[in-house]
Protein backbone atom coordinates (compact mmCIF):
# COMPACT_ATOMS: atom_id res chain seq x y z
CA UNK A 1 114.95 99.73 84.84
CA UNK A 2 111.90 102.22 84.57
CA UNK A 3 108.49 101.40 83.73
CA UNK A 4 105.54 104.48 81.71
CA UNK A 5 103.33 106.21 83.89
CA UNK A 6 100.50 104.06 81.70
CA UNK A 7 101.95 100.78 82.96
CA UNK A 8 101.68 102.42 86.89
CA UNK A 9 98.15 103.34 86.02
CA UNK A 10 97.36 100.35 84.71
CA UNK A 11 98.19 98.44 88.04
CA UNK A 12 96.55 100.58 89.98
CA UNK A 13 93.36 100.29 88.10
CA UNK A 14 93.86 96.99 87.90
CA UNK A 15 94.93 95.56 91.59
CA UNK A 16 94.35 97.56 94.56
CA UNK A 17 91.38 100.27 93.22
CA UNK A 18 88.72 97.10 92.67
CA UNK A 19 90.34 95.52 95.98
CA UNK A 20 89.51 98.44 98.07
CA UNK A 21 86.53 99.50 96.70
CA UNK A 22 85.03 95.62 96.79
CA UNK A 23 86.35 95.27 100.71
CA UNK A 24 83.58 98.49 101.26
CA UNK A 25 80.77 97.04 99.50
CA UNK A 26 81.39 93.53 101.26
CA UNK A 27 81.23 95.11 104.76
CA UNK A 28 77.90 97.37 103.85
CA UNK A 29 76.82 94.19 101.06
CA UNK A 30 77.19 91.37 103.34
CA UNK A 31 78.58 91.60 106.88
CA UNK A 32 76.60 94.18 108.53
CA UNK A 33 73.04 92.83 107.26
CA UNK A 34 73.79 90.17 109.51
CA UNK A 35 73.19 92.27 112.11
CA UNK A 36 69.70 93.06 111.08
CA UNK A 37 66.45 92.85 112.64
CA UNK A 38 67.93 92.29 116.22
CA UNK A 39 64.87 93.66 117.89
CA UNK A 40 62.62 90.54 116.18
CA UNK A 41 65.92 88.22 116.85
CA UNK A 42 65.57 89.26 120.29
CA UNK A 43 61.91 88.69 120.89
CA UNK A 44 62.83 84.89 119.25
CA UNK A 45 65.35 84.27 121.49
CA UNK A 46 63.31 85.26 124.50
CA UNK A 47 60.17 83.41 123.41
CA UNK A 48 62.47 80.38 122.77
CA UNK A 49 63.33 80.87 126.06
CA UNK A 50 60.03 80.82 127.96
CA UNK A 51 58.85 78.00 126.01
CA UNK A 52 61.90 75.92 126.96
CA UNK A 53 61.52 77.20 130.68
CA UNK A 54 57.78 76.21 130.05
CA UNK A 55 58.57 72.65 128.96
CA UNK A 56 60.53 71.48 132.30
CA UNK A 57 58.65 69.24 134.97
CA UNK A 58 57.35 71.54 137.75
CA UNK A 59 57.94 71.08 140.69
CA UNK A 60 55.78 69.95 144.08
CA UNK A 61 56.00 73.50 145.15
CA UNK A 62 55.11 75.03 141.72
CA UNK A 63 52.60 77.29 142.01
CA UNK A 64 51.98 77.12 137.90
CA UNK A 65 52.67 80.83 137.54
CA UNK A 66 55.10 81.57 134.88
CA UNK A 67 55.70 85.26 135.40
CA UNK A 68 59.21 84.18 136.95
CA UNK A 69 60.08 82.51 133.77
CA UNK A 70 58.81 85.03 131.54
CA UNK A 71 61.36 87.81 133.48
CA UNK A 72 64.22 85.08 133.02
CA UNK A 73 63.03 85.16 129.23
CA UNK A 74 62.95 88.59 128.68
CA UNK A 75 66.26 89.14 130.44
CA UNK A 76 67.63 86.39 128.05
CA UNK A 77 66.35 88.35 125.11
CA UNK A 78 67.98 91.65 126.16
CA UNK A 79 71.32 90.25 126.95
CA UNK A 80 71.19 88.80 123.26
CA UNK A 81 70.04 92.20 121.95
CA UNK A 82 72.74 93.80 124.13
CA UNK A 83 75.50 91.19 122.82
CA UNK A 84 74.76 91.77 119.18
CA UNK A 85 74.23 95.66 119.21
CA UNK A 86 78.24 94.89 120.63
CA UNK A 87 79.17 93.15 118.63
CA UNK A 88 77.83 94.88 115.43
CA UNK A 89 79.94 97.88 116.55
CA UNK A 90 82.76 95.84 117.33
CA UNK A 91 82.72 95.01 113.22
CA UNK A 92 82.53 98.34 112.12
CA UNK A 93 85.53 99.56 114.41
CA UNK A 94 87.28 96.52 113.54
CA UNK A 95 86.25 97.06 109.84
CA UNK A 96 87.10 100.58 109.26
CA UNK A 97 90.80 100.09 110.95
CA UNK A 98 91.18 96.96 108.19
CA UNK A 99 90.15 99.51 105.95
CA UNK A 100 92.96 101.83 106.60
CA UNK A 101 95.42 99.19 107.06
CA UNK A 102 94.22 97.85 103.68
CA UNK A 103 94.88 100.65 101.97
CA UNK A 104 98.59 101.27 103.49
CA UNK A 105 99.13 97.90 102.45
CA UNK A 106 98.24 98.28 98.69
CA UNK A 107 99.71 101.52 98.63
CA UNK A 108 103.22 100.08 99.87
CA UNK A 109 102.49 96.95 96.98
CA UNK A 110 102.70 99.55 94.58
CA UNK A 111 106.10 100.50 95.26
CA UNK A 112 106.85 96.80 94.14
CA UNK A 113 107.58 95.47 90.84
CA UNK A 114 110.16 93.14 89.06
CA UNK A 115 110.95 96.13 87.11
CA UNK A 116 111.72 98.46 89.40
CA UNK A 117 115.40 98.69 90.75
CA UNK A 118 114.82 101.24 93.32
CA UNK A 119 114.74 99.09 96.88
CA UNK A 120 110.85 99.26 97.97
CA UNK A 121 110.07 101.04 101.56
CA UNK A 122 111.48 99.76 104.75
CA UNK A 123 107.96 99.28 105.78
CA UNK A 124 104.28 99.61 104.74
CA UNK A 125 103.69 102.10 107.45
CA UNK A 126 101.93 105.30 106.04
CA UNK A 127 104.43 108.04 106.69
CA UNK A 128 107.29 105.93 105.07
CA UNK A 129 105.43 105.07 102.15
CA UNK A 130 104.84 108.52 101.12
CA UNK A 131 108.15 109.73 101.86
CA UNK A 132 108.62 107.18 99.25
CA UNK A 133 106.02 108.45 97.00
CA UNK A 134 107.55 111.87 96.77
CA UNK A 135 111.05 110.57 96.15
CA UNK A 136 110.55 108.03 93.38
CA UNK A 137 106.39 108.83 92.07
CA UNK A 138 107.02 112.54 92.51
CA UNK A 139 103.47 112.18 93.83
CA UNK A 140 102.87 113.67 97.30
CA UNK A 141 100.36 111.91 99.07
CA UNK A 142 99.43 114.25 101.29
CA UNK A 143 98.76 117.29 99.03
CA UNK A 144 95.65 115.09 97.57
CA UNK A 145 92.07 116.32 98.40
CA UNK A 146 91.11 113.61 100.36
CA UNK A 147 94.15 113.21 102.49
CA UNK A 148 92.67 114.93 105.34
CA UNK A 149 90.05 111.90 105.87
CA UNK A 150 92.82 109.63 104.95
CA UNK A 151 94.48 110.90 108.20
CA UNK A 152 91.77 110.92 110.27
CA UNK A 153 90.93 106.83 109.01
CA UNK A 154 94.31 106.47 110.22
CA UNK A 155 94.07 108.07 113.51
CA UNK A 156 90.95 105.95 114.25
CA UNK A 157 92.93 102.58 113.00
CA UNK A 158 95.11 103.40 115.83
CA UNK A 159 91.96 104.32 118.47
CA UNK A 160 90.69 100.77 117.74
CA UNK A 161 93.65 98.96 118.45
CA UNK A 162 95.08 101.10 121.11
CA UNK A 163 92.32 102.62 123.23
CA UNK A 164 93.26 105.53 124.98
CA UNK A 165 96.13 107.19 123.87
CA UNK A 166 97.63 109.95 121.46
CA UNK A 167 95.10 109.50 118.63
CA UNK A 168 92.05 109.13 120.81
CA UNK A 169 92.98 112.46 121.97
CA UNK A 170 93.49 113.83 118.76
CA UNK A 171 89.88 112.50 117.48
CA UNK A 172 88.87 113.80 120.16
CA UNK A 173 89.25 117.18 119.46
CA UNK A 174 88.41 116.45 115.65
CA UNK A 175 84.60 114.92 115.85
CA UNK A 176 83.42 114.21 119.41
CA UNK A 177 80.32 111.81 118.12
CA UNK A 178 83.07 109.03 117.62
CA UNK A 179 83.03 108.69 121.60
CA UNK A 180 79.15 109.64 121.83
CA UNK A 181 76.86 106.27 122.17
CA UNK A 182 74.32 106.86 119.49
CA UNK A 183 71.40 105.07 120.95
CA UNK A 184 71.46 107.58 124.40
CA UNK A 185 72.59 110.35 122.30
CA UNK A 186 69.10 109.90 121.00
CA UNK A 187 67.61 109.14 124.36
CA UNK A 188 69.59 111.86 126.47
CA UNK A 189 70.82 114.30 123.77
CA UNK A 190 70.92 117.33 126.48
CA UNK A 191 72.96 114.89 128.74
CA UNK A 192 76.32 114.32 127.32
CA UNK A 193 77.97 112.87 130.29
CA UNK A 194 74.94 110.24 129.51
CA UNK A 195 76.29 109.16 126.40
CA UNK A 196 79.87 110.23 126.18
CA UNK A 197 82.90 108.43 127.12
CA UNK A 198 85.86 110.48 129.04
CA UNK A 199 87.83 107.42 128.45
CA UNK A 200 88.20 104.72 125.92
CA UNK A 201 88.74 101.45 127.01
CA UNK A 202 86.87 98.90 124.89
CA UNK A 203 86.44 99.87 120.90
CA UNK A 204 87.19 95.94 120.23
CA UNK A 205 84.10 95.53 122.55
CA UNK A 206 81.45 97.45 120.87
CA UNK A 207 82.02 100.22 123.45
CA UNK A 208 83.27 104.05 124.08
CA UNK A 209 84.07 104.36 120.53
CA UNK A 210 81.45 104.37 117.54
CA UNK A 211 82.04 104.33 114.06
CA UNK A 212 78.89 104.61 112.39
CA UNK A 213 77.75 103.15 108.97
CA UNK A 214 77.12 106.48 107.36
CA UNK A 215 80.98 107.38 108.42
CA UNK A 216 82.42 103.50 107.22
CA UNK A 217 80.57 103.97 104.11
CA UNK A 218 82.17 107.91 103.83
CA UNK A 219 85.91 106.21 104.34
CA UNK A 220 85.09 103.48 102.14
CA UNK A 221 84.56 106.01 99.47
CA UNK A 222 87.57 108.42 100.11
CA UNK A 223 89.68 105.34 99.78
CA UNK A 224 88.31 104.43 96.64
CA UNK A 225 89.03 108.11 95.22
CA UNK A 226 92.65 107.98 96.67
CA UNK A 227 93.44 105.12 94.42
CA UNK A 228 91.36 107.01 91.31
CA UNK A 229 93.82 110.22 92.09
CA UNK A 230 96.64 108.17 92.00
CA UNK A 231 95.44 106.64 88.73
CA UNK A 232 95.04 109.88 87.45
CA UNK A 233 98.20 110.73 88.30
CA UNK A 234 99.87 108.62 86.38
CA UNK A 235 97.56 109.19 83.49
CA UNK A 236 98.82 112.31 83.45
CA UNK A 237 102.24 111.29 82.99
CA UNK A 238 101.96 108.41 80.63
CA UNK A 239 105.11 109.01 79.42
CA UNK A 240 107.27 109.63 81.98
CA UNK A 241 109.59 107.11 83.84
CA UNK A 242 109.11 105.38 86.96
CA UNK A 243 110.44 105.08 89.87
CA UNK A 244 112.70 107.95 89.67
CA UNK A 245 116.24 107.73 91.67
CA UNK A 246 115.61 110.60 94.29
């Protein structure tokens, strides 16, 4: 059994296009303003700190001064700051592989339906899913606009879970500021061995790999249009039957 391009339209429209596009505005929406305002979060931790080292019974050899405890306090506040500016990266690597993983997951769903009699792909992996796109859509994937950062999302899904390896080599070559610390890139920007890592070891820790929230929000935004092509695809071909037996 077949169903109309309008039906295929339809679900897409209707399941994984608000999906995708409401898993973007959550991360910029809701997760990463939690990381706000670490500088003041810092300075709270570290006064919270001195008062606490303040508070304890002194000693017969205290001396009253406090400067010890107010190094200990500050050095409590940085570590926070440190930990957080970590972790916050940590979410957006994290974030932008679930992104692409997301949407290789919804676009495999797609290829799923009560009506369809044609078996669904072997496996939601990218380069098997539009093999099957071409054979039963007659959509090629890869021939839309935005496939090129598509591929690239991809490549750095695989960076972030790997580390060093094939596709950190590859994005590499593609944009060098993924591997480029920001904050000494700004400090030291005529230094590059400064802020540039020759290997990457830790993108689950918040380090040698940095996706940015101007480049999430980019890849947010090309997903979203991959699902409107697709839409429009099959808005094009209301009529027509699908899957197709290729």
């Amino acid at each position: 059994m077949s169903v109309k391009g309008r039906y295929m339209a339809w679900r897409v429209r209707s399941s994984p296009a608000p999906y995708v596009k409401a898993y973007g505005e959550c991360v910029r929406r809701d997760v990463l303003p939690a990381f706000s305002d670490l500088v003041k979060k810092a300075h709270k931790v570290a006064r919270a700190e001195f008062q606490r080292l303040g508070s304890l019974p002194a000693d017969e050899n205290s001396s009253g001064d406090m400067s010890a405890a107010a190094d200990a306090a500050e050095e409590k506040g940085q570590v926070f700051y440190d930990t957080m500016i970590a972790l916050r990266q940590t979410t957006l690597n994290l974030f932008a592989a679930g992104l692409f993983h997301l949407l290789e997951q919804q676009l495999a769903d797609l290829c799923v339906d009560g009506a369809f009699e044609v078996p669904p792909p072997t496996d939601t992996k990218l380069s098997i899913v539009v093999e099957w796109y071409n054979r039963h859509f007659n959509l090629d994937l890869a021939s839309l606009p935005v496939w090129t950062k598509i591929d690239e999302l991809r490549l750095i899904a695989n960076a972030v879970k790997h580390a060093e390896g094939g596709a950190a080599q590859r994005l590499r070559d593609l944009d060098p500021k993924l591997f480029q610390n920001p904050s000494l890139r700004e400090v030291f920007p005529d230094f590059p061995f400064m802020h540039t890592a020759l290997s990457l070891r830790l993108p689950l820790a918040g380090d040698n790999f940095y996706v940015t929230d101007e480049r999430f929000s980019e890849y947010s935004e090309v997903a979203n249009r991959m699902f409107e092509l697709i839409a429009e695809f099959f808005e094009a071909h209301t009529e027509n039957l699908y899957p197709v037996s290729g």
